[in-house]
Protein backbone atom coordinates (compact mmCIF):
# COMPACT_ATOMS: atom_id res chain seq x y z
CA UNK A 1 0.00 0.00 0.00
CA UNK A 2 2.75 2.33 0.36
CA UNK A 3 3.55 2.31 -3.78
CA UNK A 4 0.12 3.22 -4.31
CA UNK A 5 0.02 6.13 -1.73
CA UNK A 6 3.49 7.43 -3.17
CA UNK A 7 1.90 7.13 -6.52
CA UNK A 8 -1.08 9.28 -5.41
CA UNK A 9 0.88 11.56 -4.15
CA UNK A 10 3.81 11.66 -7.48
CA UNK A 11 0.15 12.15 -9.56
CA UNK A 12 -0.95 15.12 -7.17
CA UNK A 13 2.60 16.56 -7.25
CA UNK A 14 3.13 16.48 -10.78
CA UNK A 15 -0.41 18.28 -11.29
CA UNK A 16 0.43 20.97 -9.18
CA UNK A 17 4.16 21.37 -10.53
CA UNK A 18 2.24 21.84 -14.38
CA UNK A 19 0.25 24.74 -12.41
CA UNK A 20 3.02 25.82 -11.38
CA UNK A 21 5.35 26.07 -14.28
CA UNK A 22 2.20 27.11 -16.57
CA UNK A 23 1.52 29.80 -13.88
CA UNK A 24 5.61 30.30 -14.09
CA UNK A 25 5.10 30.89 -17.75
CA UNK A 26 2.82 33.57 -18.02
CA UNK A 27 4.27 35.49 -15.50
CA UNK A 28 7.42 35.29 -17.68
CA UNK A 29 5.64 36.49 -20.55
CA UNK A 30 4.12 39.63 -19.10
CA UNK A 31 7.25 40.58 -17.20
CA UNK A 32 8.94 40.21 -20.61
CA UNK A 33 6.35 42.87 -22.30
CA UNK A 34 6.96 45.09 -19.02
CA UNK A 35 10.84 44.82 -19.72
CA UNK A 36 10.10 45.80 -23.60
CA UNK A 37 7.57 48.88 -22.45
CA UNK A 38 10.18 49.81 -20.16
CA UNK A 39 12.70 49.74 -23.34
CA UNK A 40 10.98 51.50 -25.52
CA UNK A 41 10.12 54.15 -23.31
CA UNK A 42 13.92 54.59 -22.17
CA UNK A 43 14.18 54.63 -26.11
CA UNK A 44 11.96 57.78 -26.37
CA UNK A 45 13.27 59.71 -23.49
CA UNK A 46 16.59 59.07 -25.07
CA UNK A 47 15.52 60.28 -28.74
CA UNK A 48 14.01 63.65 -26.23
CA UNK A 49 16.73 63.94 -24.99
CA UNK A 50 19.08 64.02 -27.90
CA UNK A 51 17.09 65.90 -29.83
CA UNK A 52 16.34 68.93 -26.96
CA UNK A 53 20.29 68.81 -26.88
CA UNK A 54 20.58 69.35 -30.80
CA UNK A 55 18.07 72.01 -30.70
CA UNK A 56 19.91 74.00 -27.57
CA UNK A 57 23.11 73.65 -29.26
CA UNK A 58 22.00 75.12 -32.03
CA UNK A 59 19.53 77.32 -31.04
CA UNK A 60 21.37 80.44 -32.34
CA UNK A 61 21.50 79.17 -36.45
CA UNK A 62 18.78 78.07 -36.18
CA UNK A 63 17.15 81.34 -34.86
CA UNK A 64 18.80 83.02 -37.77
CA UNK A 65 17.35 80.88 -40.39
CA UNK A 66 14.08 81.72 -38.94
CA UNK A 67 14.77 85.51 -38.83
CA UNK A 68 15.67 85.10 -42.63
CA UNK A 69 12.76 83.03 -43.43
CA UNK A 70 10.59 85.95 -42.13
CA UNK A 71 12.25 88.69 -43.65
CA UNK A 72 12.16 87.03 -47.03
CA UNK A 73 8.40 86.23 -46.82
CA UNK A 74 7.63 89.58 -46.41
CA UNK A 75 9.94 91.10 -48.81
CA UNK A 76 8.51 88.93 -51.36
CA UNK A 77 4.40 89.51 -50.24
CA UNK A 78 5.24 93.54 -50.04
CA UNK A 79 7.06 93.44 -53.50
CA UNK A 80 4.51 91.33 -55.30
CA UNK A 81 2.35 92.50 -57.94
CA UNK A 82 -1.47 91.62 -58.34
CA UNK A 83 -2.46 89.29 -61.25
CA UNK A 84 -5.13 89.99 -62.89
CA UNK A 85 -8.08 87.75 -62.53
CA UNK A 86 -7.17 87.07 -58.49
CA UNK A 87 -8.49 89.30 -56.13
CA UNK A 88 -12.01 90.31 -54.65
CA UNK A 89 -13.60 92.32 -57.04
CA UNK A 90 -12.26 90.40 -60.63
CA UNK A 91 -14.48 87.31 -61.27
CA UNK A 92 -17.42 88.23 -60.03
CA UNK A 93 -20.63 88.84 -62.06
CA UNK A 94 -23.03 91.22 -61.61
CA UNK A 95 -26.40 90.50 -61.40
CA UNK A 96 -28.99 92.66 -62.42
């Protein structure tokens, strides 16, 4: 009688060590897609971070680009002629 009670209790053991490992398992899984959130977010703060640093360290060129974007958008609207057909009053039709 003792084989059969050490059987019984091999079966029962086994059972819960497949709960176990299955349990185990998917804990594995979701801390792996925690570790991969937790990478890709590092990721992004990193690509912030680099670029906030190429913007700072540049911030003067790239303030005079700007300046000289401006300046020659409105040299070129002040300077420019009308065309004829654009405009409020061309195109319309009166109505009598």
């Amino acid at each position: 009688m003792v084989s059969f009670t050490q059987s019984i209790e091999n079966f029962v053991g086994a059972i819960f060590g497949i709960f176990r490992n299955l349990a185990s398992s998917v804990l594995a899984v979701f801390t792996s897609i925690l570790a991969l959130v937790q990478t890709a977010a590092m990721s992004l703060l990193e690509l912030a971070r680099g670029f906030a640093d190429f913007i700072l360290s540049n911030i003067l060129i790239l303030s005079v680009i700007g300046v000289a974007l401006v300046l020659y958008t409105a040299t070129v609207q002040r300077n420019a002629t009308p065309k004829a057909g654009i405009g409020a009053s061309h195109g319309k039709k009166n109505i009598a």
